[in-house]
C-alpha atoms as a PDB file:
ATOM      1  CA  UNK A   1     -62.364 125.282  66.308  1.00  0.00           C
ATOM      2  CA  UNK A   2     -60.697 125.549  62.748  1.00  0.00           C
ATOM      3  CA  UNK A   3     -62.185 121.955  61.059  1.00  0.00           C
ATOM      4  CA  UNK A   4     -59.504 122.302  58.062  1.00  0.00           C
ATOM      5  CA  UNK A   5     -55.533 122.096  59.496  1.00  0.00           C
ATOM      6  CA  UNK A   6     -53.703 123.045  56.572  1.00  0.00           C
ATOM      7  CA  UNK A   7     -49.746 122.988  56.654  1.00  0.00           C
ATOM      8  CA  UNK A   8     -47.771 125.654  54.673  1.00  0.00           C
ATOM      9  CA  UNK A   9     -43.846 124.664  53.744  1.00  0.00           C
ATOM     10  CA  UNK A  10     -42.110 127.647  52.456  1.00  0.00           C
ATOM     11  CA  UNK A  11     -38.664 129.407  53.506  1.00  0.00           C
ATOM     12  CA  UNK A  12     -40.390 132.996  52.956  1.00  0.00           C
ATOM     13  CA  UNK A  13     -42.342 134.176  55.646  1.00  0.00           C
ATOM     14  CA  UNK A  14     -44.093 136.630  53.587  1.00  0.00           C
ATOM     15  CA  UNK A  15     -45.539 133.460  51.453  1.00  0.00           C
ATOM     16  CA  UNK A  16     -46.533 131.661  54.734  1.00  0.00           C
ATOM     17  CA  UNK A  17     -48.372 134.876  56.062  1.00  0.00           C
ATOM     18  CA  UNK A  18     -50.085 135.681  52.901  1.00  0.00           C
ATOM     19  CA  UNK A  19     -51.166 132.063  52.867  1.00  0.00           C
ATOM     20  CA  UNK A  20     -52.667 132.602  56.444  1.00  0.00           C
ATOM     21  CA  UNK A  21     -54.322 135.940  55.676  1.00  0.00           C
ATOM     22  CA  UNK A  22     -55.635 134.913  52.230  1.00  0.00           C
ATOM     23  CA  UNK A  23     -57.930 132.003  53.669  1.00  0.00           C
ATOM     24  CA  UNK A  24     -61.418 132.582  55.064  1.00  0.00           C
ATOM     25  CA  UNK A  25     -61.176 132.928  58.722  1.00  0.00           C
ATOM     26  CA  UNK A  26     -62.448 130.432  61.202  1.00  0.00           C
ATOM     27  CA  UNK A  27     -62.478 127.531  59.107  1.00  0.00           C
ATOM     28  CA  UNK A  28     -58.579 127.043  58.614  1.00  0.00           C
ATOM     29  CA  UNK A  29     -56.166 126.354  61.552  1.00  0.00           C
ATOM     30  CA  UNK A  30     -52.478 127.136  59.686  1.00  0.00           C
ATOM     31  CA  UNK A  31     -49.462 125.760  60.630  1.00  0.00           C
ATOM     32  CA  UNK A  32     -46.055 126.796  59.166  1.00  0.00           C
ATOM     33  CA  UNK A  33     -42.457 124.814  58.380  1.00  0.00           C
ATOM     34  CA  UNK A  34     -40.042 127.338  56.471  1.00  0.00           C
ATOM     35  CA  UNK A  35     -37.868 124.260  55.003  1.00  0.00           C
ATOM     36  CA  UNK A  36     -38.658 120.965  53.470  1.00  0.00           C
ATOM     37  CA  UNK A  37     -37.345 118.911  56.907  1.00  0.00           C
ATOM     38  CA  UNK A  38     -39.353 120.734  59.298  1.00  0.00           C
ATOM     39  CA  UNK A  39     -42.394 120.637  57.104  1.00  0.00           C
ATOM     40  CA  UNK A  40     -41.502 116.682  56.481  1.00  0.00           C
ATOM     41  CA  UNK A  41     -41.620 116.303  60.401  1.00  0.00           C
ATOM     42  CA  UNK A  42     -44.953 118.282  60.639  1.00  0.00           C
ATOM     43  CA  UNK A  43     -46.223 115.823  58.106  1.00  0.00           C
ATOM     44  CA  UNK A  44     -45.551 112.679  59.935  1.00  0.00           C
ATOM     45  CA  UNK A  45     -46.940 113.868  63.254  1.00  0.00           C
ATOM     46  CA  UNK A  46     -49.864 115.728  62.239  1.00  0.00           C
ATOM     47  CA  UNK A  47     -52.845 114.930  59.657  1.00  0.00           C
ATOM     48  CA  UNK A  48     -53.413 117.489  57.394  1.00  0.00           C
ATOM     49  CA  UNK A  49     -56.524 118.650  55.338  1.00  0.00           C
ATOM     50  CA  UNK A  50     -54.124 120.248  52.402  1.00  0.00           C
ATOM     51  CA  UNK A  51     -50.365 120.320  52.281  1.00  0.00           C
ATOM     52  CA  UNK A  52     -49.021 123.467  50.441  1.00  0.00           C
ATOM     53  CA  UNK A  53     -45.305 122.593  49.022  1.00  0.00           C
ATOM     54  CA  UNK A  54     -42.677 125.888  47.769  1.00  0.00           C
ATOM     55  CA  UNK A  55     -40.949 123.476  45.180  1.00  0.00           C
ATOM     56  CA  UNK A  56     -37.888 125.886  46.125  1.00  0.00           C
ATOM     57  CA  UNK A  57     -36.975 124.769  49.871  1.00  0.00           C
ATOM     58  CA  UNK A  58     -33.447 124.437  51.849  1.00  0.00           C
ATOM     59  CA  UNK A  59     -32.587 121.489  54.238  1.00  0.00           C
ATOM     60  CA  UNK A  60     -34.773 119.694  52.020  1.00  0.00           C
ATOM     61  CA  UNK A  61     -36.062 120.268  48.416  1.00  0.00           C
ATOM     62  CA  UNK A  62     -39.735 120.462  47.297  1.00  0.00           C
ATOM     63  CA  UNK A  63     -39.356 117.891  45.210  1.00  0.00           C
ATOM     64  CA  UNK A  64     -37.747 115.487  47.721  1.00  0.00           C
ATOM     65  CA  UNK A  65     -40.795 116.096  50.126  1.00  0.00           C
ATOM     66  CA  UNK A  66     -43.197 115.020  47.593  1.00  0.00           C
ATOM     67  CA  UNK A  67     -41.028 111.739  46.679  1.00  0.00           C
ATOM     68  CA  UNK A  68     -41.731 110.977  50.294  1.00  0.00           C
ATOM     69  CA  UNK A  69     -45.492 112.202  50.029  1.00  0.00           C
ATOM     70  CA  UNK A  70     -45.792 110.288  47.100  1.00  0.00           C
ATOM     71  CA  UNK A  71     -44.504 106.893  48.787  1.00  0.00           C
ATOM     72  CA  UNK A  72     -46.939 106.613  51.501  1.00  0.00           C
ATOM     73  CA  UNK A  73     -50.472 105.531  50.552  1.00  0.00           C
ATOM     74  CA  UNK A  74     -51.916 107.324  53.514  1.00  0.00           C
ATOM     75  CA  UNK A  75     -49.931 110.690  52.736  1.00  0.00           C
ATOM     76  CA  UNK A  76     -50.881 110.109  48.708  1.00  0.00           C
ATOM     77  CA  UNK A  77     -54.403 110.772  49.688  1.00  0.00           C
ATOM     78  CA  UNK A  78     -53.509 114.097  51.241  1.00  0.00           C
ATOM     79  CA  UNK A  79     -54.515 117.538  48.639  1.00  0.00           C
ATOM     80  CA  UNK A  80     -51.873 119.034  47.763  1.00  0.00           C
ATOM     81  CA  UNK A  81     -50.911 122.445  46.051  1.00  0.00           C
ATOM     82  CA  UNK A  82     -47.088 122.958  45.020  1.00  0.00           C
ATOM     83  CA  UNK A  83     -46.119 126.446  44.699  1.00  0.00           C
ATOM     84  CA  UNK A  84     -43.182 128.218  42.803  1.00  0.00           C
ATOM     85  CA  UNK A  85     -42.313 130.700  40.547  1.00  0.00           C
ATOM     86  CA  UNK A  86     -40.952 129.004  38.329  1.00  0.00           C
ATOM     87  CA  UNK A  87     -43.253 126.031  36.977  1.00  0.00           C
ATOM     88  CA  UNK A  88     -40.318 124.857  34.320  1.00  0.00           C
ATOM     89  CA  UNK A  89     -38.589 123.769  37.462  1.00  0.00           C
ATOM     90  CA  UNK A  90     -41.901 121.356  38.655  1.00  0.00           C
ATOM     91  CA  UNK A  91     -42.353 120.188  35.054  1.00  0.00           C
ATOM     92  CA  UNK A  92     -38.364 119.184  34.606  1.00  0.00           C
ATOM     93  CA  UNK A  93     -39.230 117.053  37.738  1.00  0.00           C
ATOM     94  CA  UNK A  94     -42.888 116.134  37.469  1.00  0.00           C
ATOM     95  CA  UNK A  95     -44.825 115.798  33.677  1.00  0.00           C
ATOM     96  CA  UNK A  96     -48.159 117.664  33.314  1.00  0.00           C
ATOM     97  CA  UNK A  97     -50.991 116.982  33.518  1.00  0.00           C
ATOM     98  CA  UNK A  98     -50.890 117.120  37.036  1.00  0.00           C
ATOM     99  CA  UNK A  99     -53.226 114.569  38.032  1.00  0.00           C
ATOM    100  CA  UNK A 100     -53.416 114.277  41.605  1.00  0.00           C
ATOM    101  CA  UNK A 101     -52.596 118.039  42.432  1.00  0.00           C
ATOM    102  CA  UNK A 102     -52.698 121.492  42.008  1.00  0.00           C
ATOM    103  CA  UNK A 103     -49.499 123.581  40.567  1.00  0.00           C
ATOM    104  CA  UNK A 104     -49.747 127.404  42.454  1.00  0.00           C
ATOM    105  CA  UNK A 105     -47.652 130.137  40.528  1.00  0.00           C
ATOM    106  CA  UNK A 106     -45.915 132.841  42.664  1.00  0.00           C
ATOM    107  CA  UNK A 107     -47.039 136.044  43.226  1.00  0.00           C
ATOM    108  CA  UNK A 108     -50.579 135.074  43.721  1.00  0.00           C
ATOM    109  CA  UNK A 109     -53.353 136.600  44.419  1.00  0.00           C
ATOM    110  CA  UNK A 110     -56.684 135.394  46.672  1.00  0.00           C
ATOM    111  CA  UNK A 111     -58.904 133.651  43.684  1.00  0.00           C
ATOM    112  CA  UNK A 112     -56.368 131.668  42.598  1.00  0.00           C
ATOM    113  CA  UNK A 113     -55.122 130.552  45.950  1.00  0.00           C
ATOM    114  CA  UNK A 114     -58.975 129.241  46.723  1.00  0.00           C
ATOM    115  CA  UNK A 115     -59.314 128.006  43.230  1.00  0.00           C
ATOM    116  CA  UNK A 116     -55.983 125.576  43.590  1.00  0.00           C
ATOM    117  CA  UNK A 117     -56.698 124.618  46.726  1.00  0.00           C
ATOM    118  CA  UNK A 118     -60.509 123.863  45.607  1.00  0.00           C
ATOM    119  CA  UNK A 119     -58.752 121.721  42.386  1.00  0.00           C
ATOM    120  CA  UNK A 120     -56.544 119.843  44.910  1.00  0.00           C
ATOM    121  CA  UNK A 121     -59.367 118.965  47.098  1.00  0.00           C
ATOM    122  CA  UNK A 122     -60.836 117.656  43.704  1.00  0.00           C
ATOM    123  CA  UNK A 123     -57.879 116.137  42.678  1.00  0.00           C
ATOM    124  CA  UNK A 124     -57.280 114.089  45.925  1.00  0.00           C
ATOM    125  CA  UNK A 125     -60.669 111.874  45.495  1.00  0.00           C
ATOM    126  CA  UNK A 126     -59.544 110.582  42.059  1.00  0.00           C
ATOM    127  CA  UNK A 127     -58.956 107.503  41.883  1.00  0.00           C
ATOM    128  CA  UNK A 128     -55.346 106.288  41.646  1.00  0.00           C
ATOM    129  CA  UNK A 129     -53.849 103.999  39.207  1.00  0.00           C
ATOM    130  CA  UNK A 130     -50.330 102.658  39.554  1.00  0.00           C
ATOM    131  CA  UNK A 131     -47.865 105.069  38.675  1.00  0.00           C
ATOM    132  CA  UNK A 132     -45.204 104.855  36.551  1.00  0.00           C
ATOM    133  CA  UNK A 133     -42.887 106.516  38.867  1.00  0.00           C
ATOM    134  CA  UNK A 134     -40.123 104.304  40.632  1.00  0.00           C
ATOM    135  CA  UNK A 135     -40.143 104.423  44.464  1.00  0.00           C
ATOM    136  CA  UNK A 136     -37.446 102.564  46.973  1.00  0.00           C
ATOM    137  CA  UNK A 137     -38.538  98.955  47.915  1.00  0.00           C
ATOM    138  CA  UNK A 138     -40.201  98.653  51.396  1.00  0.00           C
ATOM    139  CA  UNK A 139     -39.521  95.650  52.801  1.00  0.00           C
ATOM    140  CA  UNK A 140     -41.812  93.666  54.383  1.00  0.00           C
ATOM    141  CA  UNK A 141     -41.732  91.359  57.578  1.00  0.00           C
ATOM    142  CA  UNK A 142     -40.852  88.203  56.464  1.00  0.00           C
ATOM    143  CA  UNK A 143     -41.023  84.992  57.890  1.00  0.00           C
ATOM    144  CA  UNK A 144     -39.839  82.452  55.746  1.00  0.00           C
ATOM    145  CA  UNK A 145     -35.913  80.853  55.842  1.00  0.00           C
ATOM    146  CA  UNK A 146     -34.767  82.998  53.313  1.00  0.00           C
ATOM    147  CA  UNK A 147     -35.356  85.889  55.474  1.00  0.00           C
ATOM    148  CA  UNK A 148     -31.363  86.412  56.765  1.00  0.00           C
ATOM    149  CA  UNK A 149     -29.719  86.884  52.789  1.00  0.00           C
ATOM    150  CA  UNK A 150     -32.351  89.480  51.828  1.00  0.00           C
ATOM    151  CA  UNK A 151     -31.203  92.706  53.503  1.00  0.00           C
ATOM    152  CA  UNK A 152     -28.087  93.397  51.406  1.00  0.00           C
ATOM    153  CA  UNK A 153     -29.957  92.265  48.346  1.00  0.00           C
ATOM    154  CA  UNK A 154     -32.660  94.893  48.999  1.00  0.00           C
ATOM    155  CA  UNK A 155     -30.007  97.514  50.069  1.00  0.00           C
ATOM    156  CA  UNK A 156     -28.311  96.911  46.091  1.00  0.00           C
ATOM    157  CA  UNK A 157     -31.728  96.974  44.397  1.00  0.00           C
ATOM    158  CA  UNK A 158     -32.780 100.208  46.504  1.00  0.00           C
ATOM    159  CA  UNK A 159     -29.241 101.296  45.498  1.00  0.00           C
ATOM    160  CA  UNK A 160     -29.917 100.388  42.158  1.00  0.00           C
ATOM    161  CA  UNK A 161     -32.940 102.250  42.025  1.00  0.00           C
ATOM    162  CA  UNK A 162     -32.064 105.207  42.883  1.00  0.00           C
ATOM    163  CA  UNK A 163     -29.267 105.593  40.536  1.00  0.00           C
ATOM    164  CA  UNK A 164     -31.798 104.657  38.167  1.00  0.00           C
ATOM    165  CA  UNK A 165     -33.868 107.518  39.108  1.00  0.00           C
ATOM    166  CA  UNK A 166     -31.379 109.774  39.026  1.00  0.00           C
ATOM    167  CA  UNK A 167     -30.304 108.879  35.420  1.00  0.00           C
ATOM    168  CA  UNK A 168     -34.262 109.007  34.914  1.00  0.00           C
ATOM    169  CA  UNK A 169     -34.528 112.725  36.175  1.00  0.00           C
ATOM    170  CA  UNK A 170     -31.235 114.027  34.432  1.00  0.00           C
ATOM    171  CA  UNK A 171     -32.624 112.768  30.617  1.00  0.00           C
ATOM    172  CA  UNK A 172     -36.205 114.548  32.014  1.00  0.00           C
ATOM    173  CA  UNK A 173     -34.265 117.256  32.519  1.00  0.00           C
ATOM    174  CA  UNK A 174     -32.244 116.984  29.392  1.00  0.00           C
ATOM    175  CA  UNK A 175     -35.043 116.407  27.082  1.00  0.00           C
ATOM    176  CA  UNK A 176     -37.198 119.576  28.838  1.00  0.00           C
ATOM    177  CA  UNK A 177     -34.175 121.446  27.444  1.00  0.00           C
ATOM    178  CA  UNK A 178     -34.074 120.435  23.927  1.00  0.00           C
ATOM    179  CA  UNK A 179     -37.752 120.674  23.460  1.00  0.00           C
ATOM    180  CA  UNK A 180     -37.169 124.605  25.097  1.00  0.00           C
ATOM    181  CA  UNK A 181     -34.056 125.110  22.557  1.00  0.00           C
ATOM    182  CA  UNK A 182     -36.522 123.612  19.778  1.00  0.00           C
ATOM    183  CA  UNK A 183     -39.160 126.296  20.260  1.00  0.00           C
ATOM    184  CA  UNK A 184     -37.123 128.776  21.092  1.00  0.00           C
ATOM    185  CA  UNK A 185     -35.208 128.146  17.216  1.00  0.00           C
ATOM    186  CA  UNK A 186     -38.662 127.333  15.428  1.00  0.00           C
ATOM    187  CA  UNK A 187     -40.257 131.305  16.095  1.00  0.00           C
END
């Protein structure tokens, strides 16, 4: 029986196979989603040993499955290894260093598919601090009179939030340009 049930999310099968073939055998039961929903859905019915993210994904984005990742304690804890091609695309979204996992480039070869998922193994025992990243409120049961005015006031400030975030992102976004013009002008 594999002990380590690791779940690969990438629309190209030839990614997800390589994955699969690249890993010592035995010890690794793989499981595939090819878009950022189905591998979402794996997520919250299975537990997983390491979670391997394309950035790039349809249905869903990358990016949107690690927002959710990223808003669940339990699911925090998970290793994690985000793959793409194109690592200006993770860093307009995400700021290195990447603490709490490992960044894959595509093509890849063997050693550095053991040595990411090795450094998000690591990664995942660090202890977390509170981020500075802005997540939707959760509400929480409550039981005092107030309890029957709070639901549209939470439904603004999640609305809030998230327009917030999305200003957030596009200055990220903007300023990861600028500072690319800027070194592109100063060689």
């Amino acid at each position: 029986m594999a002990s380590n049930k690791i779940l690969v999310i990438d629309d190209t099968t030839v990614v997800r196979v390589k994955v699969r073939e690249m890993l010592p055998p035995g010890n690794f039961q793989v499981l595939e989603a090819k878009d950022g929903l189905e591998g979402l859905n794996l997520i919250r019915q299975e537990k997983f040993s390491l979670i391997m993210l394309d950035f790039l994904l349809p249905k869903m984005s990358g990016w949107e499955v690690f927002q959710q990742i990223q808003a669940q304690s339990d699911l925090r804890k998970t290793p994690l290894v985000i793959m793409s091609g194109r690592k200006e695309e993770v860093t307009e979204k995400i700021s290195e260093p990447f603490e709490y996992f490992e960044f894959l480039g595509k093509p890849f070869d063997q050693k550095q598919l053991i040595s990411a998922i090795k450094s998000a193994m690591a990664k995942a025992k660090l202890p977390r601090q509170e981020t500075t990243q802005i997540h939707a409120y959760q509400p929480q049961p409550n039981t005092g009179a107030a309890a029957g005015n709070s639901g549209g006031e939470i439904q603004a400030l999640n609305e809030k939030i998230a327009k917030m975030q999305a200003e957030i992102d596009t200055l990220k976004k903007q300023l990861t340009q600028v500072v690319t013009f800027i070194k592109q002008k100063v060689k």
